[in-house]
N, C-alpha and C. Protein backbone atom coordinates (compact mmCIF):
# COMPACT_ATOMS: atom_id res chain seq x y z
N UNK A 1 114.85 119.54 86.33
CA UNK A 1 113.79 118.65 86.72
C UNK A 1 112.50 119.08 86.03
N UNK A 2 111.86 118.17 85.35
CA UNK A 2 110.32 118.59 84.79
C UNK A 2 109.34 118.97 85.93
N UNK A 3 108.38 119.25 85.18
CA UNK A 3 107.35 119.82 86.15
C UNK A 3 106.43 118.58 86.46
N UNK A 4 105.45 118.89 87.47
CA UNK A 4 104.70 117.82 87.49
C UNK A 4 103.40 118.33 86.83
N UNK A 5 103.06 116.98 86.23
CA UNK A 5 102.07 116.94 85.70
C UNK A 5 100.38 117.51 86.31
N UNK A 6 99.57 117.91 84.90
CA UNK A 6 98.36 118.60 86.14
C UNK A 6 97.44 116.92 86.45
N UNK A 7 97.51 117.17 87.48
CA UNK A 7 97.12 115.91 87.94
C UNK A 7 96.84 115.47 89.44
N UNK A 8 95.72 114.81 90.32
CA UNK A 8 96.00 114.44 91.31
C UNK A 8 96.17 113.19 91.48
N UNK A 9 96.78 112.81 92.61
CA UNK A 9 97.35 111.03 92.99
C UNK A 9 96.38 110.43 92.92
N UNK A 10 95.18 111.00 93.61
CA UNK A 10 94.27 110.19 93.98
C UNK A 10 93.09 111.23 93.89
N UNK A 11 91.50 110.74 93.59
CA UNK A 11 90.38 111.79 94.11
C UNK A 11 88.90 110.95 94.82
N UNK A 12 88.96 111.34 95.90
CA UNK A 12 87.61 110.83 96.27
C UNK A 12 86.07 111.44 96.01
N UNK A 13 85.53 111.16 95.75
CA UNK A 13 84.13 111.15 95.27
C UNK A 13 83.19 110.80 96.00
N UNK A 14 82.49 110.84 97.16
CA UNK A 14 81.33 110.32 98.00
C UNK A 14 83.17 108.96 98.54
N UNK A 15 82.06 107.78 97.99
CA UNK A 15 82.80 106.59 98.82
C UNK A 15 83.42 106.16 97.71
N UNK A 16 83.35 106.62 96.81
CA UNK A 16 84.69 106.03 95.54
C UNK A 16 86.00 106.82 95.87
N UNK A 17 87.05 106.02 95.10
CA UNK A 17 88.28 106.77 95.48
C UNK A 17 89.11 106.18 94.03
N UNK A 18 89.16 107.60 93.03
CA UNK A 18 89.99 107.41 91.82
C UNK A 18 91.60 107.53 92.00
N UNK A 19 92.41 106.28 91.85
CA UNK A 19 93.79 106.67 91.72
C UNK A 19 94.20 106.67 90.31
N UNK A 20 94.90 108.06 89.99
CA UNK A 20 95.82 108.12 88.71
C UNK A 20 96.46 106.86 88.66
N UNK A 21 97.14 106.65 87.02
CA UNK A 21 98.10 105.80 86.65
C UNK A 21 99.46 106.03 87.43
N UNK A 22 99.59 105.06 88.21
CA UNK A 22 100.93 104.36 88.96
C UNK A 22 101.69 104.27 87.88
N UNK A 23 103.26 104.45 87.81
CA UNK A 23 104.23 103.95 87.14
C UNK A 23 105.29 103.56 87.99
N UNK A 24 105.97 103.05 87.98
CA UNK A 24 107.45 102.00 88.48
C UNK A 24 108.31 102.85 88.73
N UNK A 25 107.70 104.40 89.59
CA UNK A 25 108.61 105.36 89.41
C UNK A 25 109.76 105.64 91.17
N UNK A 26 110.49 105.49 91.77
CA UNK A 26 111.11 104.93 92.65
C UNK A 26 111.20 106.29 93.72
N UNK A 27 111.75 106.01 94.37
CA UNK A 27 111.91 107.46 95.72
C UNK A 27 112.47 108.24 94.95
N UNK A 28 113.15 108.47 94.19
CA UNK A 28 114.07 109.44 93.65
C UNK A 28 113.61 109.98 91.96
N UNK A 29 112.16 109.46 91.67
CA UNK A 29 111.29 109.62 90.82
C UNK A 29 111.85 109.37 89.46
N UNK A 30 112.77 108.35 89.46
CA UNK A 30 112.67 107.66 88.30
C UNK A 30 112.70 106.48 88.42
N UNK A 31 112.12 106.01 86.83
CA UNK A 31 111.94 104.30 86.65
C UNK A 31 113.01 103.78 87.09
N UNK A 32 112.57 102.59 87.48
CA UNK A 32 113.34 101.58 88.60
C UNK A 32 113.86 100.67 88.00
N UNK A 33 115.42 100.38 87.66
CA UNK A 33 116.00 99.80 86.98
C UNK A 33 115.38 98.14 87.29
N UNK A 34 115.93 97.06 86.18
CA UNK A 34 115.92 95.65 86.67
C UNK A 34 115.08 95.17 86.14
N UNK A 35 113.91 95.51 84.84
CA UNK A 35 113.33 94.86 83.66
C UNK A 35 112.22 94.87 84.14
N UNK A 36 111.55 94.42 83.30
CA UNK A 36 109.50 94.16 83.94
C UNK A 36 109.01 93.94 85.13
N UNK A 37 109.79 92.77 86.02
CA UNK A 37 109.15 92.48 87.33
C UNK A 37 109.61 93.19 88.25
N UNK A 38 110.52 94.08 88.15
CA UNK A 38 110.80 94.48 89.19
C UNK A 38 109.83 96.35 88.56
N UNK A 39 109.79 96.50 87.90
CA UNK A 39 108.52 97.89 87.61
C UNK A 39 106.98 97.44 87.80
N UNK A 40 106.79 96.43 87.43
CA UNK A 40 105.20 96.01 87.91
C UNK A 40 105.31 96.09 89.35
N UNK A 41 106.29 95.47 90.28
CA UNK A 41 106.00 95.64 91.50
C UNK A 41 106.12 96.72 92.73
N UNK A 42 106.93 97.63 91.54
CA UNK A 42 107.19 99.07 92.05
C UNK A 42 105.89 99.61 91.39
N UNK A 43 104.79 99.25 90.44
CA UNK A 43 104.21 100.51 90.30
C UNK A 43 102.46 99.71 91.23
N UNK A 44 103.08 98.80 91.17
CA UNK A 44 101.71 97.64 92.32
C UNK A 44 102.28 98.42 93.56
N UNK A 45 103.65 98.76 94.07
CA UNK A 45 103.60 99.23 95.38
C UNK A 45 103.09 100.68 95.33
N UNK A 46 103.66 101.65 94.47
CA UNK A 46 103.32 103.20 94.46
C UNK A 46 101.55 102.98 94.32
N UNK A 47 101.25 102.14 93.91
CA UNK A 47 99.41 102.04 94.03
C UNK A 47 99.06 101.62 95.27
N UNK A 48 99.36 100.65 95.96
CA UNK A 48 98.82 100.78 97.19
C UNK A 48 99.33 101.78 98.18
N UNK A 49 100.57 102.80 98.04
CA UNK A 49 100.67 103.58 98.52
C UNK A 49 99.72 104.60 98.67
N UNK A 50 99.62 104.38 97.10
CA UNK A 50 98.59 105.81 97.14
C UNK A 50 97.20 105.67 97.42
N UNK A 51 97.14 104.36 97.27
CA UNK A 51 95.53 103.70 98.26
C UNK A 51 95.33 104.00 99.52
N UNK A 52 96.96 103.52 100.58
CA UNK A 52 96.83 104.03 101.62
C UNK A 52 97.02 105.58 101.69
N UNK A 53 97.50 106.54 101.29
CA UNK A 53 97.02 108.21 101.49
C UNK A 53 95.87 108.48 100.84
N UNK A 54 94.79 108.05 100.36
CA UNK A 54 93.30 108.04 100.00
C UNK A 54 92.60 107.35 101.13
N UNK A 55 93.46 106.48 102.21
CA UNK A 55 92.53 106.34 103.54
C UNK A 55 92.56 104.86 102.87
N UNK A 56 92.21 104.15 102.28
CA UNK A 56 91.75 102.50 101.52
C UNK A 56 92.73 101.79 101.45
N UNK A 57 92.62 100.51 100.60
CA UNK A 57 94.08 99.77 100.27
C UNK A 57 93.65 98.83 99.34
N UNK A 58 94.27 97.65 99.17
CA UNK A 58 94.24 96.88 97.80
C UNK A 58 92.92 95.98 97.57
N UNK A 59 92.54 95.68 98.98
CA UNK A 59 91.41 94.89 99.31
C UNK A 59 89.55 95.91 98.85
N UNK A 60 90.23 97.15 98.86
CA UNK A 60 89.08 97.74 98.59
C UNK A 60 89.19 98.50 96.93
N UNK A 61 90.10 97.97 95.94
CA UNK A 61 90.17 98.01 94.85
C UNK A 61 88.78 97.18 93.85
N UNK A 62 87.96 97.88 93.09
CA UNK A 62 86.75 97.37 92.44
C UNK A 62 87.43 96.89 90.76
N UNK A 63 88.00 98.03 90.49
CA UNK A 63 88.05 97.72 89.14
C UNK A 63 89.89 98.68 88.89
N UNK A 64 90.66 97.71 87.87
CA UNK A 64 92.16 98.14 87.98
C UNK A 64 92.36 98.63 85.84
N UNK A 65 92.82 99.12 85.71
CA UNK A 65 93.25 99.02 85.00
C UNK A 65 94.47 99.70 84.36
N UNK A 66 95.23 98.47 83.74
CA UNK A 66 96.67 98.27 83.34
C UNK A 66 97.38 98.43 81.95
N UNK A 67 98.75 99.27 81.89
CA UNK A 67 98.65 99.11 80.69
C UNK A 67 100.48 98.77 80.29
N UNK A 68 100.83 97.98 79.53
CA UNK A 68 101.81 97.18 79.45
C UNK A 68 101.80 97.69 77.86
N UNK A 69 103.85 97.31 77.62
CA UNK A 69 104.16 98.39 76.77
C UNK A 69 104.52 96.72 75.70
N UNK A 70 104.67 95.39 76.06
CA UNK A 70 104.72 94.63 75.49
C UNK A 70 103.91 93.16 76.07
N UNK A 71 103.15 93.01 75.36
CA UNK A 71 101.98 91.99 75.15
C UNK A 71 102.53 90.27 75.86
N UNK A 72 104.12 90.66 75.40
CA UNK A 72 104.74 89.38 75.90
C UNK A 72 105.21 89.51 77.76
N UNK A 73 104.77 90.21 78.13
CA UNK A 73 104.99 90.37 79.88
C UNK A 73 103.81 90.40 80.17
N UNK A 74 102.15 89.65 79.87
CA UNK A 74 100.88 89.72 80.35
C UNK A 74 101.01 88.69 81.14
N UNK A 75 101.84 87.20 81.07
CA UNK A 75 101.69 86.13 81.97
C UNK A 75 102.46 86.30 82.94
N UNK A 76 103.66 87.46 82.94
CA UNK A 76 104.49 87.61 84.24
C UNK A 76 103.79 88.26 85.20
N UNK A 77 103.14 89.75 84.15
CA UNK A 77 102.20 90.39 84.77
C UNK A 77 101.09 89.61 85.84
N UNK A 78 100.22 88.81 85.59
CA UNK A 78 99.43 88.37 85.90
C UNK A 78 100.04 87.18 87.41
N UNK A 79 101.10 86.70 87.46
CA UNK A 79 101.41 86.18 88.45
C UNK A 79 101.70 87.09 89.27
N UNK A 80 102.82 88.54 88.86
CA UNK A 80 102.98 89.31 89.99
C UNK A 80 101.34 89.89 90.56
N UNK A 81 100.73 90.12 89.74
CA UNK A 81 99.35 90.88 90.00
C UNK A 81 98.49 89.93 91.13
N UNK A 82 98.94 88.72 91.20
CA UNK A 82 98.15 87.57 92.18
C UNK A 82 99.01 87.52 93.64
N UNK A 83 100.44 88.16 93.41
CA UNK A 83 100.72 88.76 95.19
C UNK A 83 100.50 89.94 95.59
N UNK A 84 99.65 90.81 95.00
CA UNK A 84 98.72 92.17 95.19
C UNK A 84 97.66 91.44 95.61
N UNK A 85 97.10 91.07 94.84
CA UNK A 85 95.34 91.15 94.64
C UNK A 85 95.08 89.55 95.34
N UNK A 86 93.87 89.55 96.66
CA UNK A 86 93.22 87.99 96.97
C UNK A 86 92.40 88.09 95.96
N UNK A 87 91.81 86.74 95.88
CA UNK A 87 90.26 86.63 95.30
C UNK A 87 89.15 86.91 96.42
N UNK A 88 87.85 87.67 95.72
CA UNK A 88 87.92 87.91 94.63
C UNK A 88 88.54 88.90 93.35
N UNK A 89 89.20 88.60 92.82
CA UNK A 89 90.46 89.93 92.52
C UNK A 89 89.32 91.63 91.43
N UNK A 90 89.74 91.93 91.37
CA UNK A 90 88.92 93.22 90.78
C UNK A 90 88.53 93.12 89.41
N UNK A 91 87.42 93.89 88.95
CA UNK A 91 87.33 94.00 87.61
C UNK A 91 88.73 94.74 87.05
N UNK A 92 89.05 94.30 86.01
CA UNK A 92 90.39 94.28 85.34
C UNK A 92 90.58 94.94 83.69
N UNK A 93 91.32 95.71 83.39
CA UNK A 93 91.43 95.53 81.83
C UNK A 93 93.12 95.84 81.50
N UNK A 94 93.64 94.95 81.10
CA UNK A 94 95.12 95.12 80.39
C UNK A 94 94.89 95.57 79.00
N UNK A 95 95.49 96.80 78.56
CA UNK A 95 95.97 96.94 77.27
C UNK A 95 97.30 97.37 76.78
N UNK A 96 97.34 96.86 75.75
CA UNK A 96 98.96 97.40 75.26
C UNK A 96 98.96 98.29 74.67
N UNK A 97 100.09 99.16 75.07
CA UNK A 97 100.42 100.87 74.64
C UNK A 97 101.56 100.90 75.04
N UNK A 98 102.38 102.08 74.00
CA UNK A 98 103.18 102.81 74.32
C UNK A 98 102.80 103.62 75.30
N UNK A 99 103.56 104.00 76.42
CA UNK A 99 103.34 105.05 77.51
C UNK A 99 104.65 106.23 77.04
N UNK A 100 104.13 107.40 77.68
CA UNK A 100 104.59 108.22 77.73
C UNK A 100 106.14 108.54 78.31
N UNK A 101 106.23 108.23 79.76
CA UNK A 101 107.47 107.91 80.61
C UNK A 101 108.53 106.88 80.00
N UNK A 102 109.68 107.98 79.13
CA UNK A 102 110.40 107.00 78.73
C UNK A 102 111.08 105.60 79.49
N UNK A 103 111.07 104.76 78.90
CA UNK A 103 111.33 103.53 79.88
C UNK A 103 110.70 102.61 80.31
N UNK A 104 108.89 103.67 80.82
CA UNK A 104 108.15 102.49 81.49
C UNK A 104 107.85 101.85 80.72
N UNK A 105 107.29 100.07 81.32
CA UNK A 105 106.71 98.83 80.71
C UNK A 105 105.82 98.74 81.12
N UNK A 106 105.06 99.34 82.55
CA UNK A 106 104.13 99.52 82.70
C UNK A 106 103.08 100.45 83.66
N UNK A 107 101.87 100.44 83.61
CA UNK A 107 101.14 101.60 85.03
C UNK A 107 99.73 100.98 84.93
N UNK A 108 99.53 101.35 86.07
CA UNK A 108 98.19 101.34 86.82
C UNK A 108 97.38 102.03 87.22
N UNK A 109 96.39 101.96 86.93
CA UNK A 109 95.37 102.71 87.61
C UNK A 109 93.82 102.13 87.96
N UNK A 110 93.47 102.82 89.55
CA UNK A 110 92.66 101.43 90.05
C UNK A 110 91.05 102.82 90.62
N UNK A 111 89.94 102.00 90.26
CA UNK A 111 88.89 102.38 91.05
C UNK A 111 89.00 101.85 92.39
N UNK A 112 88.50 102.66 93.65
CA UNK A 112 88.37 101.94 95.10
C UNK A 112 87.26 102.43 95.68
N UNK A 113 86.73 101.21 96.31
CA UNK A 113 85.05 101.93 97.35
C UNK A 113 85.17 101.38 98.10
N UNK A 114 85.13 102.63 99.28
CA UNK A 114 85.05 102.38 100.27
C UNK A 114 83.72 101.82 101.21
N UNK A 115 82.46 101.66 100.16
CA UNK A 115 81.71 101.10 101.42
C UNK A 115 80.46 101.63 101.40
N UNK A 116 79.79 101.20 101.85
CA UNK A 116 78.67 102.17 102.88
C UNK A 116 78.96 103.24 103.78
């Protein structure tokens, strides 16, 4: 088994709350078979997971950003991303990259504030 990376899930800051890049990575910590939609919505769930152990959740997401390993899954992307996110939905940026985690198609990573 590899090591884990130096890294935390999540870090709060005053009332901000930084979550690392989410990947589609499953209970048993690997990518989750079954093609694009079913890893966007595993790595949309491991993000609000990790929203909720930072105390927050999806509603208190400011700004997300995504990164997709082929340009041609941005319109699937974007429908699954609309049963996460109400309006008004967050500041956003998709880019395309190779990722690291052989396999993945895609990850996330989201700013959250909590508030006053």
């Amino acid at each position: 088994m590899a090591t884990r990376p130096p890294l935390s899930r999540f870090v709060r800051a005053g009332q901000t709350v930084y979550i690392s890049g989410q990947l589609a990575r499953g209970a048993n910590g690997e990518i989750v078979p079954g093609g694009f939609a079913a890893q966007a919505r595993q790595a949309l769930d491991n993000l609000r997971a990790a929203l909720e152990a930072a105390g927050c959740g999806l509603d208190d997401v400011a700004k997300a950003t995504v990164w997709l390993t082929d340009a041609a899954d941005f319109a699937e992307f974007n429908s699954i991303y609309r049963e996460y996110f109400a309006e008004p939905h967050p500041a956003r940026s998709v880019v395309v990259s190779g990722l690291v985690a052989p396999g993945a198609m895609v990850e996330i990573e989201a700013v959250a504030w909590l508030g006053e």
